[in-house]
N, C-alpha and C. Protein backbone atom coordinates (compact mmCIF):
# COMPACT_ATOMS: atom_id res chain seq x y z
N UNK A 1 5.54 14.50 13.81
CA UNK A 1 5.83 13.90 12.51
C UNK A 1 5.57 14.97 11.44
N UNK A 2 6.54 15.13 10.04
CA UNK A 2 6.14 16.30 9.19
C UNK A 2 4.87 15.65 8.75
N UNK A 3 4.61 16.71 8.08
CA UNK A 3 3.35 16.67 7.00
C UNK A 3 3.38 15.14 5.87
N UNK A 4 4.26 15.82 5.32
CA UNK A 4 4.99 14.65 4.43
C UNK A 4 5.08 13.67 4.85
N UNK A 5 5.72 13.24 5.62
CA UNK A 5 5.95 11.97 6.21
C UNK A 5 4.98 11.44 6.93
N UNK A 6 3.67 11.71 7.05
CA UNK A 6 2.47 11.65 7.44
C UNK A 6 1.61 11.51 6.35
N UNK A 7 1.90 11.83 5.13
CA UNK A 7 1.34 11.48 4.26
C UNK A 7 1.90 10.37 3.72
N UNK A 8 3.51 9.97 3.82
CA UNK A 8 3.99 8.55 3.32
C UNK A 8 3.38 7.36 4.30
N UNK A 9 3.49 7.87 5.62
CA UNK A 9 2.73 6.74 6.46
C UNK A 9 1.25 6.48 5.96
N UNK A 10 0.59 7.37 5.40
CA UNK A 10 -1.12 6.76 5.89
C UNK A 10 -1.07 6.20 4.49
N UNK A 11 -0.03 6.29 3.06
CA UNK A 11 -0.03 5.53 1.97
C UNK A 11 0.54 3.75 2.63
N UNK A 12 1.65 4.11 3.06
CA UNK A 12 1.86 2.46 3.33
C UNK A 12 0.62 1.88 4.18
N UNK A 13 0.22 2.72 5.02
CA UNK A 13 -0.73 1.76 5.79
C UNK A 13 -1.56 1.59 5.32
N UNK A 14 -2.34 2.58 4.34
CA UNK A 14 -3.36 1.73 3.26
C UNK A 14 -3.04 0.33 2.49
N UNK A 15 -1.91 0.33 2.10
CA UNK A 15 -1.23 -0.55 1.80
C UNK A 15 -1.32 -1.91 2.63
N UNK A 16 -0.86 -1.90 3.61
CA UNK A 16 -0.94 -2.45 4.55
C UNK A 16 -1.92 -3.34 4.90
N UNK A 17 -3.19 -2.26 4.86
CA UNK A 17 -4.31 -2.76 5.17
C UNK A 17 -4.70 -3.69 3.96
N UNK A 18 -4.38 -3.59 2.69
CA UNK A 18 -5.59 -4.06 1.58
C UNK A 18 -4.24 -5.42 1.47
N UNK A 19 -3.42 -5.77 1.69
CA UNK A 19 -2.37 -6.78 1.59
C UNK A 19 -3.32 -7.72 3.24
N UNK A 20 -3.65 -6.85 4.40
CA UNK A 20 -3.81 -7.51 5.02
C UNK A 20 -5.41 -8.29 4.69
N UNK A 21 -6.08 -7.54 4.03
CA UNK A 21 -8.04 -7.72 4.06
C UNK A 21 -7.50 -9.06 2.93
N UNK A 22 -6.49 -8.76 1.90
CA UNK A 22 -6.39 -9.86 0.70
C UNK A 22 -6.14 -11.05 1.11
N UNK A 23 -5.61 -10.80 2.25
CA UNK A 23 -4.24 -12.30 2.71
C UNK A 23 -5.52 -13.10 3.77
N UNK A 24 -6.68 -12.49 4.51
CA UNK A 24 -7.37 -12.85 5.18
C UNK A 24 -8.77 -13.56 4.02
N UNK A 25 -8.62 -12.80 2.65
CA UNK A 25 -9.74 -13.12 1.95
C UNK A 25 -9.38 -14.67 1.46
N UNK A 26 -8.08 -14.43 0.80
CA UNK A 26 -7.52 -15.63 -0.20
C UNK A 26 -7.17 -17.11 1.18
N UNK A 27 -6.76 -16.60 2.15
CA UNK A 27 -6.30 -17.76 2.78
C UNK A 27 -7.99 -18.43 3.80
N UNK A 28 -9.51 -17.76 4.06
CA UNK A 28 -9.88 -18.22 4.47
C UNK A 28 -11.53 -18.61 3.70
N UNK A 29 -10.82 -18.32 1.82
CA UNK A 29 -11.77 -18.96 0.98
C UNK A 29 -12.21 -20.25 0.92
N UNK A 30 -13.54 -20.74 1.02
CA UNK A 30 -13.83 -21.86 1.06
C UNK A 30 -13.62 -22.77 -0.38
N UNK A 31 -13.96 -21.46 -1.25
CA UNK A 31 -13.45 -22.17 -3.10
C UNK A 31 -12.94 -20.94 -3.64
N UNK A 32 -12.37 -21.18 -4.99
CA UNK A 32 -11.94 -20.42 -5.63
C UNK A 32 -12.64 -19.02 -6.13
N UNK A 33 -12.10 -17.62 -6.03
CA UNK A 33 -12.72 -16.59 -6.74
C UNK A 33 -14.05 -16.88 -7.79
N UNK A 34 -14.86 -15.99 -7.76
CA UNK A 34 -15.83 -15.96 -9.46
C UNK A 34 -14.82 -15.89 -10.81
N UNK A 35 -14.05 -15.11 -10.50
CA UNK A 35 -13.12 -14.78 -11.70
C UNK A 35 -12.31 -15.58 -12.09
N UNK A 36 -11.62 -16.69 -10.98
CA UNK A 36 -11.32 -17.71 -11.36
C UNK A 36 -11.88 -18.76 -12.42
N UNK A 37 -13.03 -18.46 -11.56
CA UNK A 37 -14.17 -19.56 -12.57
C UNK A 37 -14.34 -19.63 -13.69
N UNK A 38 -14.33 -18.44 -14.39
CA UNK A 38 -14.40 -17.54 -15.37
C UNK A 38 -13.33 -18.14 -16.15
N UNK A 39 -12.02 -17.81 -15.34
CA UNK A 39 -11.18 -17.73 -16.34
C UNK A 39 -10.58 -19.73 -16.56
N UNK A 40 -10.80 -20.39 -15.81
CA UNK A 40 -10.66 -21.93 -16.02
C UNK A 40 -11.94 -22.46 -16.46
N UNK A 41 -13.14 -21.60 -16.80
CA UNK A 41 -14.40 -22.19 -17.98
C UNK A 41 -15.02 -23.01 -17.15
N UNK A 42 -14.54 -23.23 -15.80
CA UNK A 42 -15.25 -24.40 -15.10
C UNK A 42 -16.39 -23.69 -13.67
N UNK A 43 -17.20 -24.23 -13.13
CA UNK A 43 -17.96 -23.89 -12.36
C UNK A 43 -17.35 -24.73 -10.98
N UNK A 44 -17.20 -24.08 -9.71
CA UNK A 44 -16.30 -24.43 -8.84
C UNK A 44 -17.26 -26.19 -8.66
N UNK A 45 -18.12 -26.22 -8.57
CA UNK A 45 -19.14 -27.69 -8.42
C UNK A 45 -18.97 -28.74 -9.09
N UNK A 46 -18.04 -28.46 -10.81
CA UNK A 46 -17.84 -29.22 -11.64
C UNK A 46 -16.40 -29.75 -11.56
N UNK A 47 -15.35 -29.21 -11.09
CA UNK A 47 -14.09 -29.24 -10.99
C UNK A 47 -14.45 -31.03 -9.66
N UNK A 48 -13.08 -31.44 -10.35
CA UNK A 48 -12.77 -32.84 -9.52
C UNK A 48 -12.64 -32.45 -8.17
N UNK A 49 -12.54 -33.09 -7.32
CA UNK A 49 -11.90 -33.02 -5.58
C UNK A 49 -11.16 -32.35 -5.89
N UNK A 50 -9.79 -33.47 -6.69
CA UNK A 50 -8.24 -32.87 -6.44
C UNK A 50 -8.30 -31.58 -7.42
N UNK A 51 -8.74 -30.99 -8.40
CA UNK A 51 -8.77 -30.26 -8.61
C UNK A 51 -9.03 -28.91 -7.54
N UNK A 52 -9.88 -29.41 -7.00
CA UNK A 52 -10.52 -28.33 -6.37
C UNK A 52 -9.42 -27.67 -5.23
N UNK A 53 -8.81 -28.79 -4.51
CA UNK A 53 -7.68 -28.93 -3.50
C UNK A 53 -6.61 -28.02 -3.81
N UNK A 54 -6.30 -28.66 -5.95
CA UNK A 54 -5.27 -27.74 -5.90
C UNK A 54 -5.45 -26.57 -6.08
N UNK A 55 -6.46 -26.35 -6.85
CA UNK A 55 -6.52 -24.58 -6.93
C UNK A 55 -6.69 -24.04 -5.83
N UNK A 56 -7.93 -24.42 -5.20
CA UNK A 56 -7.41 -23.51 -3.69
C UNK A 56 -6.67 -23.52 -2.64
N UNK A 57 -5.33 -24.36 -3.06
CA UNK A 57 -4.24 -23.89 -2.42
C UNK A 57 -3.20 -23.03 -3.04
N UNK A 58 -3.29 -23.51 -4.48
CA UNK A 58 -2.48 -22.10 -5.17
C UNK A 58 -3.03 -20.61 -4.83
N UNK A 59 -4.32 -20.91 -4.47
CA UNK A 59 -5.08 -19.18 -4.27
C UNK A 59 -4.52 -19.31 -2.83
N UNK A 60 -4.38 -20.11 -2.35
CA UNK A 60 -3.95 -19.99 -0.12
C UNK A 60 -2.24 -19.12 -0.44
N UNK A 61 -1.66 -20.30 -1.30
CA UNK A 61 -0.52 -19.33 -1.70
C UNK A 61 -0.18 -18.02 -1.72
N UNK A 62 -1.16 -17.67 -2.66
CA UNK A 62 -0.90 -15.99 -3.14
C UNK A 62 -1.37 -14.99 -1.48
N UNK A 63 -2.21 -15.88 -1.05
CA UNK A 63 -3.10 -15.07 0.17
C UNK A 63 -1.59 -15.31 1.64
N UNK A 64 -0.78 -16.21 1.29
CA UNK A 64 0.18 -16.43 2.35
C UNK A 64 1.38 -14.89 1.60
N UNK A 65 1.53 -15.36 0.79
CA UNK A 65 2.19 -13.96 0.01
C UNK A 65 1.85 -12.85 0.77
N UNK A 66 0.30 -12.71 0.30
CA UNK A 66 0.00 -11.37 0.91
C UNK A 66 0.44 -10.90 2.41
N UNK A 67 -0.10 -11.76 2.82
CA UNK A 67 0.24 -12.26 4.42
C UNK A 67 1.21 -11.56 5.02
N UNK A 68 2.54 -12.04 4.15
CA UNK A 68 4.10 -11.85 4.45
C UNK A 68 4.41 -10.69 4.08
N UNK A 69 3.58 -10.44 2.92
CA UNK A 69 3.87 -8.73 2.59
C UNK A 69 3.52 -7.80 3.60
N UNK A 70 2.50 -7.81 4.03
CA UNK A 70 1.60 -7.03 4.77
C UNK A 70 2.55 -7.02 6.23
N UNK A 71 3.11 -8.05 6.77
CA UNK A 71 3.82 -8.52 7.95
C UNK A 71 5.21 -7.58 8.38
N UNK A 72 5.73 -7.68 6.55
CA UNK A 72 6.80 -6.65 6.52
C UNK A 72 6.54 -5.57 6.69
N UNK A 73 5.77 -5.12 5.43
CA UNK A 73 5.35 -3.49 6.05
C UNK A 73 5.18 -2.80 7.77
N UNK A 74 4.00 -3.84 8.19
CA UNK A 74 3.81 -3.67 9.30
C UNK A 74 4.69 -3.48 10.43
N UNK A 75 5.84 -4.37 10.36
CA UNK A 75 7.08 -4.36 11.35
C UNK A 75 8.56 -3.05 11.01
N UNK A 76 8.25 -2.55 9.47
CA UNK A 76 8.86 -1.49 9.14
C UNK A 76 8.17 -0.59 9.15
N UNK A 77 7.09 -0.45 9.32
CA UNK A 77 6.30 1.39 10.07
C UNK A 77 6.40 1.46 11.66
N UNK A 78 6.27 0.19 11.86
CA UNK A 78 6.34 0.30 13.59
C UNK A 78 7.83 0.49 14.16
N UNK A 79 8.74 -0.10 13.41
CA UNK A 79 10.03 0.03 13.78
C UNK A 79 10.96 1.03 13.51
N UNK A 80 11.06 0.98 12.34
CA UNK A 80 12.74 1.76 11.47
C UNK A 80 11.95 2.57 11.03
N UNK A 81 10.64 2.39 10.31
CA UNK A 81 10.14 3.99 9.96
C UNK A 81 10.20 5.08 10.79
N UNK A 82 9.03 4.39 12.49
CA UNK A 82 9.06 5.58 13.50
C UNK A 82 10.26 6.21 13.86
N UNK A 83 11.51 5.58 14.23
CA UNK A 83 12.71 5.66 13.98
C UNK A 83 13.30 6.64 12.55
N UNK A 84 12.56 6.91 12.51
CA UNK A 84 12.94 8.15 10.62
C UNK A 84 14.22 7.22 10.43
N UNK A 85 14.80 6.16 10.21
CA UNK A 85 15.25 5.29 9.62
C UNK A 85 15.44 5.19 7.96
N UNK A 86 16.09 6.00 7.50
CA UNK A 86 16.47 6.25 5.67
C UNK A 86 15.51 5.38 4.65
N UNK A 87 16.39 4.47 5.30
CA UNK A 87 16.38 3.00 4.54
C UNK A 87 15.16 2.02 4.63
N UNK A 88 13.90 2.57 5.69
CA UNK A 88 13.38 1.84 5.75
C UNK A 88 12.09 2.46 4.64
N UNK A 89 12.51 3.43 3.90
CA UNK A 89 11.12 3.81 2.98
C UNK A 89 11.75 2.80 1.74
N UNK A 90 13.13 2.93 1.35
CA UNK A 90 13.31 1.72 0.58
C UNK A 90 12.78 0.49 0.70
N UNK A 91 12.80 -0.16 1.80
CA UNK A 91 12.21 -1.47 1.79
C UNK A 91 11.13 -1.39 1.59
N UNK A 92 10.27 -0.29 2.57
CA UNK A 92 8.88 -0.43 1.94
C UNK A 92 8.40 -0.30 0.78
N UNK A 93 9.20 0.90 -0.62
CA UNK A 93 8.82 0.68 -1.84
C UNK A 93 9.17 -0.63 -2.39
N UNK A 94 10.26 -1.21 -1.85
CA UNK A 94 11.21 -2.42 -2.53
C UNK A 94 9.90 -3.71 -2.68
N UNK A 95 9.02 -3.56 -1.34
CA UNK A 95 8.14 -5.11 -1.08
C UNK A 95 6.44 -4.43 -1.90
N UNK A 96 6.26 -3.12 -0.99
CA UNK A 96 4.94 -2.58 -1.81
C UNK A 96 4.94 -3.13 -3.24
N UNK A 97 5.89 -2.04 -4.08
CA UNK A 97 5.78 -2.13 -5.64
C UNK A 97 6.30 -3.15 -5.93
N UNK A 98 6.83 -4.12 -5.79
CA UNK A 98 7.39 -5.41 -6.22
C UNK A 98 5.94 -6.08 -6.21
N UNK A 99 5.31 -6.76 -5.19
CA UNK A 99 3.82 -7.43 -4.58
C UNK A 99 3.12 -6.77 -6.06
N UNK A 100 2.90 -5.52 -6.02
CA UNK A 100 2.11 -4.74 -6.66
C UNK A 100 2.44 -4.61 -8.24
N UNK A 101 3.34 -5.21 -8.77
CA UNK A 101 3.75 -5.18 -10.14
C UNK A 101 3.53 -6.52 -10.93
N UNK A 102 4.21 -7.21 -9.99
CA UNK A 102 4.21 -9.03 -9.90
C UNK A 102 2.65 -9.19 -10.25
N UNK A 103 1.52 -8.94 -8.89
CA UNK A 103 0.24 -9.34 -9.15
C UNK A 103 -0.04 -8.76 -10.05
N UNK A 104 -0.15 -6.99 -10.35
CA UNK A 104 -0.54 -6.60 -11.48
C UNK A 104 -0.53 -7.48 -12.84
N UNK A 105 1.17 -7.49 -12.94
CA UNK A 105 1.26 -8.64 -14.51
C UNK A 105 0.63 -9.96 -14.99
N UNK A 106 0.41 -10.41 -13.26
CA UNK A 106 -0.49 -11.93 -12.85
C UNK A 106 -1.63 -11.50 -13.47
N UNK A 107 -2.41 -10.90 -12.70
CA UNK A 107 -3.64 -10.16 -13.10
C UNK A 107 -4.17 -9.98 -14.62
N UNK A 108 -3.02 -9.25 -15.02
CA UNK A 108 -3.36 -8.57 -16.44
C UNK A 108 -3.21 -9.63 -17.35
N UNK A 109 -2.40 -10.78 -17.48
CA UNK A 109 -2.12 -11.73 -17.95
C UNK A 109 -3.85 -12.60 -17.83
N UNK A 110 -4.27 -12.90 -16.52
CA UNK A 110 -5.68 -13.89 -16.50
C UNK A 110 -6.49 -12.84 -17.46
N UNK A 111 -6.94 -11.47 -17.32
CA UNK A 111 -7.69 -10.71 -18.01
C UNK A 111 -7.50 -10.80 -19.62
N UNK A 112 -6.37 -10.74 -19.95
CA UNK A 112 -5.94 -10.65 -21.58
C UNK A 112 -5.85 -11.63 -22.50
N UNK A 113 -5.76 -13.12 -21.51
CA UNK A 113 -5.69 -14.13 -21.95
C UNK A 113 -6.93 -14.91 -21.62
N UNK A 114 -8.34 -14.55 -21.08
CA UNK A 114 -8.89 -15.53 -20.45
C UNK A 114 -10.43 -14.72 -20.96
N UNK A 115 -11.88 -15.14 -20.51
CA UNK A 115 -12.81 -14.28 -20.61
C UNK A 115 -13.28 -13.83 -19.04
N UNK A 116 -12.30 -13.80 -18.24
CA UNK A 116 -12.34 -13.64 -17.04
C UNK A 116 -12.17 -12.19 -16.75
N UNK A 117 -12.77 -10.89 -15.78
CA UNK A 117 -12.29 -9.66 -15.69
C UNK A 117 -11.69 -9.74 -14.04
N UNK A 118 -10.29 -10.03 -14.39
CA UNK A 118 -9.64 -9.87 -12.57
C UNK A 118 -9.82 -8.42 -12.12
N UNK A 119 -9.86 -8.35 -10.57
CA UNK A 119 -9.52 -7.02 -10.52
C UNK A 119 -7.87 -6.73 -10.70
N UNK A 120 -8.22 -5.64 -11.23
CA UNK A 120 -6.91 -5.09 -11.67
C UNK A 120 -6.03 -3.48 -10.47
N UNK A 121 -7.19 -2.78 -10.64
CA UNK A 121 -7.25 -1.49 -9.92
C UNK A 121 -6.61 -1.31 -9.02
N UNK A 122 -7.10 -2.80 -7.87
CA UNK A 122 -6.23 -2.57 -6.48
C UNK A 122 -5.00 -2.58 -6.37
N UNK A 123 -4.29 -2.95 -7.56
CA UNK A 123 -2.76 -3.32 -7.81
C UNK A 123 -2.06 -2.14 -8.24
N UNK A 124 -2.60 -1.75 -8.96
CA UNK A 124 -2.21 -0.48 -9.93
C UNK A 124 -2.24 0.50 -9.04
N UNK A 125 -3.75 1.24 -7.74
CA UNK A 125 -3.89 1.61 -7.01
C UNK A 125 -2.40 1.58 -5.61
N UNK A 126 -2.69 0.17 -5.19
CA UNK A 126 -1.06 0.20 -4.45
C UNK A 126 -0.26 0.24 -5.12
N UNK A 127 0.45 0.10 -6.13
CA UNK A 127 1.70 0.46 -6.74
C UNK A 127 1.78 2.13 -6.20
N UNK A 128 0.70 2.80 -6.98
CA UNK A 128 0.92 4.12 -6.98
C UNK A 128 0.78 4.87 -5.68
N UNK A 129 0.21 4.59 -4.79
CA UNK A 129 0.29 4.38 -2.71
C UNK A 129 2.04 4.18 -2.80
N UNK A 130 2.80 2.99 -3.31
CA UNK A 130 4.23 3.22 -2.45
C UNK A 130 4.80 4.22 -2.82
N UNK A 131 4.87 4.59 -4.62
CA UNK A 131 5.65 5.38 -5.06
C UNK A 131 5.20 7.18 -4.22
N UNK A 132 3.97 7.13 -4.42
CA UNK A 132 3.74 8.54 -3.30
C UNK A 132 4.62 8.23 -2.08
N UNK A 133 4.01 7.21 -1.16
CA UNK A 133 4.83 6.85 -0.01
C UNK A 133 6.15 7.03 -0.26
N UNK A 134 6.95 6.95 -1.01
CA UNK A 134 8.25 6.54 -0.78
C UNK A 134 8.97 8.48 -1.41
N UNK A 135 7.67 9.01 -2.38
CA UNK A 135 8.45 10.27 -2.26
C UNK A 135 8.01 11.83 -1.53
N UNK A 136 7.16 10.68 -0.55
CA UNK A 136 6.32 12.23 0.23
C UNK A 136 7.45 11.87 1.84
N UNK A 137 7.78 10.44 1.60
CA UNK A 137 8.84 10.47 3.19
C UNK A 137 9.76 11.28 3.69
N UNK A 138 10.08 12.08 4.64
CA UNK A 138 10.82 12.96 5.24
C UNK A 138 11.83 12.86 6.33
N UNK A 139 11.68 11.69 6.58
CA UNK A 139 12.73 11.35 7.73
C UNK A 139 14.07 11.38 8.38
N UNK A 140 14.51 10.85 8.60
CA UNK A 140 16.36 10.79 8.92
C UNK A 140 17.02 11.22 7.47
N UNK A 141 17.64 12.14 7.27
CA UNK A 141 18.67 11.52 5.75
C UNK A 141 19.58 11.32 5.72
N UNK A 142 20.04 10.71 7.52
CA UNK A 142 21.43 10.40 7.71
C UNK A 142 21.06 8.94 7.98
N UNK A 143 19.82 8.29 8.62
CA UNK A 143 19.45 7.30 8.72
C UNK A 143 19.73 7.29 10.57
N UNK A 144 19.90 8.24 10.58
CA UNK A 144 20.49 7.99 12.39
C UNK A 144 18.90 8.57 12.96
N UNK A 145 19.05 7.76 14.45
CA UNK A 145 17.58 7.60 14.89
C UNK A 145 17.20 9.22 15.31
N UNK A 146 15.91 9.80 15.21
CA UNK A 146 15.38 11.04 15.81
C UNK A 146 16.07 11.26 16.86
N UNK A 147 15.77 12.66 17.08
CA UNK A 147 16.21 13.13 18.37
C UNK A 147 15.29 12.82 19.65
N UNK A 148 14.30 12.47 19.44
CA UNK A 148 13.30 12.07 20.59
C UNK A 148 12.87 11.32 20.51
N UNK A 149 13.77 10.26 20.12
CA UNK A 149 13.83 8.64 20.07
C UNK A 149 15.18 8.40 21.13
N UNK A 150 15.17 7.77 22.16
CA UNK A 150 17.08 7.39 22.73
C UNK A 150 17.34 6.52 21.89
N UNK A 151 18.58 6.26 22.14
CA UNK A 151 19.31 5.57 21.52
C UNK A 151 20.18 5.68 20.02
């Protein structure tokens, strides 16, 4: 594998990884974030049942998101990437920085509007992981599979 393209892989798979640690955090929370708390003024103990139900399924939401993000990546490094596959650093910037812009604005929005401090970093952090990823990749630039790949 080049250099380069060894350096776009270990960016997506960081990637990868913090979509996967998020999607395992948000979907097997028992209550909502601190920062949540923060930013809805309420203490998770004070919130109704159904309250409680719904917010932490809107947070299961975002953590199923992650989930699916992380799922993609994962099946496009193992597949069409190893494959030096063109097209598959597109998809991976297409889902990385999309995930990573979306939450960012989510994010920055609870922070600016709330007395809540979300993290912000990890978003901003992966954004800037795909865009390296996507211009340190070296692969096919015909999109046709390696030579020491058959097929």
């Amino acid at each position: 594998m080049k250099k380069l393209t060894l350096i776009s892989l270990i960016c997506f798979s960081l990637i990868l990884l913090f979509e996967l640690v998020t999607a395992v955090r948000f979907l097997s929370a028992s209550q909502i974030m601190d920062y949540h708390q923060v930013a809805m003024g309420s203490k998770w103990e004070t919130l109704t049942p159904g309250v409680q139900v719904m917010t932490l399924n809107f947070m299961r939401s975002a953590g199923v998101g992650f989930l699916l993000a992380g799922i993609a990546i994962l099946f496009i490094l193992l597949f069409p990437f190893r494959k030096s596959e063109s097209w598959s650093k597109w998809a991976l910037l297409s889902i990385a920085l999309t995930q990573s812009v979306i939450m960012g604005l989510i994010i920055n929005s609870v922070g600016s509007n709330t007395p809540a401090e979300p993290p912000l970093a990890p978003f901003i952090i992966s954004g800037a992981l795909s865009i390296i990823g996507f211009f340190t990749y070296r692969g096919s630039d015909t999109g046709e599979v390696s030579s020491n790949n058959p097929g």
